[in-house]
Protein backbone atom coordinates (compact mmCIF):
# COMPACT_ATOMS: atom_id res chain seq x y z
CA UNK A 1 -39.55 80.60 -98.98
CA UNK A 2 -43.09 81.93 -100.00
CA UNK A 3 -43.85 85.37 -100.90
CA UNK A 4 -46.93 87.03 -99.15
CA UNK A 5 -48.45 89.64 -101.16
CA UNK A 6 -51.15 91.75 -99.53
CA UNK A 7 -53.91 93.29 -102.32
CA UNK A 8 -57.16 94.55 -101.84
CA UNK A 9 -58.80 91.28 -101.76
CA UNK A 10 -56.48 89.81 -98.57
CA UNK A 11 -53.47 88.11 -98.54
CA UNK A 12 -51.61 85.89 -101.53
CA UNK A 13 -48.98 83.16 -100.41
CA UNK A 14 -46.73 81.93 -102.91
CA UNK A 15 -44.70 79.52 -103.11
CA UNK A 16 -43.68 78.07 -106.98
CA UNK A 17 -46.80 76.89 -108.44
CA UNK A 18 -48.57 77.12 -105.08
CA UNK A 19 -50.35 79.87 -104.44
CA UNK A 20 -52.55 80.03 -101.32
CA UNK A 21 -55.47 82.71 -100.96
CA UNK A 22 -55.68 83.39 -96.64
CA UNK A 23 -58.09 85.66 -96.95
CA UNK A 24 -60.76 82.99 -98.67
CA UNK A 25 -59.31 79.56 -98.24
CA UNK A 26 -58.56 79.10 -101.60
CA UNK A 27 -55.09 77.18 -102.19
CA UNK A 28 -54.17 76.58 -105.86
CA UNK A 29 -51.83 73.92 -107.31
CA UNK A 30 -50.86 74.70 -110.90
CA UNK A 31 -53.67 76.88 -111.04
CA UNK A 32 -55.91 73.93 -109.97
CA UNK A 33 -58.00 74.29 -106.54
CA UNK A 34 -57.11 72.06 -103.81
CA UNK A 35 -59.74 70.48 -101.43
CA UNK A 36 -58.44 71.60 -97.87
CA UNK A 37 -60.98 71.01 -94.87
CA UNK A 38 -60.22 74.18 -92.27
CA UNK A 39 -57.83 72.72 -90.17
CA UNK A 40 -55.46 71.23 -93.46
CA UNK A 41 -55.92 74.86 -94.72
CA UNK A 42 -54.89 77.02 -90.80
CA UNK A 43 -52.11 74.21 -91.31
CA UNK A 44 -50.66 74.82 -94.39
CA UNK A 45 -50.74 78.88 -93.86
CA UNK A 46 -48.82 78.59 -90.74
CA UNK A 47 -46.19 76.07 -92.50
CA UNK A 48 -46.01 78.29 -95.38
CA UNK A 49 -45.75 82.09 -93.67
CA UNK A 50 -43.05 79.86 -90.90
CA UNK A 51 -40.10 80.78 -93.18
CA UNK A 52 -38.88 77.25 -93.41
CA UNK A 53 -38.15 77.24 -89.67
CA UNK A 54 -39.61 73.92 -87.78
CA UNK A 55 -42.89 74.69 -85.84
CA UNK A 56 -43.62 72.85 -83.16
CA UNK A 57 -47.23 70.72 -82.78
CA UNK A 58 -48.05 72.75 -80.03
CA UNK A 59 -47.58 75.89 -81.82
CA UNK A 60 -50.01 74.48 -84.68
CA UNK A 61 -52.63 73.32 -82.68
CA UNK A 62 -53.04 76.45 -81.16
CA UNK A 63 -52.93 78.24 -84.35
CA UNK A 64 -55.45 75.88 -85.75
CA UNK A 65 -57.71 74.86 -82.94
CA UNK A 66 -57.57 77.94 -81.03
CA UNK A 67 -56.40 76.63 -77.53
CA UNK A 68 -53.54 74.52 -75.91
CA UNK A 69 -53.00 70.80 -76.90
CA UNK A 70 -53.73 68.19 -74.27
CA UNK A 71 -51.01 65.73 -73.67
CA UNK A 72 -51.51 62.37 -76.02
CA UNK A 73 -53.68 64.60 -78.66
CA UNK A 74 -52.71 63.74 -82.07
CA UNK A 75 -55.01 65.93 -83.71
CA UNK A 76 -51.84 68.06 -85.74
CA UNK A 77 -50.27 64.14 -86.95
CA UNK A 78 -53.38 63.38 -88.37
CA UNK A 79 -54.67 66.43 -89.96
CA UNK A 80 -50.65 66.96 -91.11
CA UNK A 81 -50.68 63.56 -92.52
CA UNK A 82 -53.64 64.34 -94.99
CA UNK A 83 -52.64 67.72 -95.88
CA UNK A 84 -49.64 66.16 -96.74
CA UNK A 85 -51.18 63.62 -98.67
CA UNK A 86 -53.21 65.71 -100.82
CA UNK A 87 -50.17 68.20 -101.38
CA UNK A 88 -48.19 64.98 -102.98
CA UNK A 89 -50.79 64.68 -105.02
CA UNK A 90 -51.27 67.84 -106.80
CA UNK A 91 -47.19 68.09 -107.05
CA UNK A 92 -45.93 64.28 -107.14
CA UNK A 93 -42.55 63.61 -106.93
CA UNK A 94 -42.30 66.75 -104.56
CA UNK A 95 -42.35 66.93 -100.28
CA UNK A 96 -43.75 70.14 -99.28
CA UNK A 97 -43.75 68.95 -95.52
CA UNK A 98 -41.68 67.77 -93.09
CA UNK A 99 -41.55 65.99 -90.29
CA UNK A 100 -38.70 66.60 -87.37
CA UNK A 101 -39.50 64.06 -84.55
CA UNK A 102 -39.31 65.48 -81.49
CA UNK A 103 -39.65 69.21 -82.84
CA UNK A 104 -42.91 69.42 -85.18
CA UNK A 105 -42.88 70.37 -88.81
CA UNK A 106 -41.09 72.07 -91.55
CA UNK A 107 -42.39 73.57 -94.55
CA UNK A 108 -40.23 73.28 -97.63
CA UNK A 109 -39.81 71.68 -101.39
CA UNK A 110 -37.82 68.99 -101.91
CA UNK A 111 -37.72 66.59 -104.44
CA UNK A 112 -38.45 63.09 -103.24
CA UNK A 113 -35.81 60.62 -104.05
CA UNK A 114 -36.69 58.01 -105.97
CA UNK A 115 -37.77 54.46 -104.81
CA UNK A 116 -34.49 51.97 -104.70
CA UNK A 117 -34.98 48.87 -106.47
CA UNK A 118 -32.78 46.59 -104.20
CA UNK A 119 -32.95 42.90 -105.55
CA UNK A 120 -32.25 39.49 -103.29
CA UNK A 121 -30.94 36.52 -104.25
CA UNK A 122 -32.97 33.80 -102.32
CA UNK A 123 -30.52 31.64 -100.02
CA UNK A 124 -31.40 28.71 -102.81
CA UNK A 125 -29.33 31.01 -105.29
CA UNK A 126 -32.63 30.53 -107.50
């Protein structure tokens, strides 16, 4: 759960080594700025101040766009997907968001599991 401190300067999320500036639409990683175009940055404040509860696409998209989404818009999958992406980057081997089909998005670390290494045995036993 992220802690919002309010200073002179605006609001501070943060969450671990993630600290995200509202008021300016800085978000830090480690200390190190992260590139977030407007809509990944409305995103990840209203994951992040959502208390770990899932919020719902519609819910985004008006928080982001600033009206109702149309049926068959996938404007919050996309813009999700890539905020997502560059979050896995700055803290690999840790999920920040996720996805609950059906019900939007969830905002919370977890460590990603490793990748399984299953081997096969061709049917020629070779």
């Amino acid at each position: 759960m992220p802690t919002e401190v309010n200073d002179n300067e605006g609001a501070l999320l943060a969450y671990g080594d993630l600290t995200i500036h509202t008021h300016d639409g800085l978000v830090l990683a480690a200390g190190r700025a992260v590139p977030l175009s407007v809509r990944e940055f409305q995103l990840l404040v209203a994951l992040a101040r959502s208390d770990g509860q899932i919020v719902s696409r519609e819910r985004l998209y008006e928080i982001a766009w600033g009206r109702e989404l149309r049926a068959g818009d996938r404007s919050v999958d996309v813009y999700v997907r890539k905020l997502r992406v560059k979050l896995e980057d700055a803290f690999p081997g840790l999920e920040l968001i996720h996805t609950h089909v059906g019900f939007g998005y969830r905002f919370a670390a977890e460590v990603l599991a490793p990748p399984s290494h299953t081997f096969h045995k061709s049917a020629t036993g070779k």
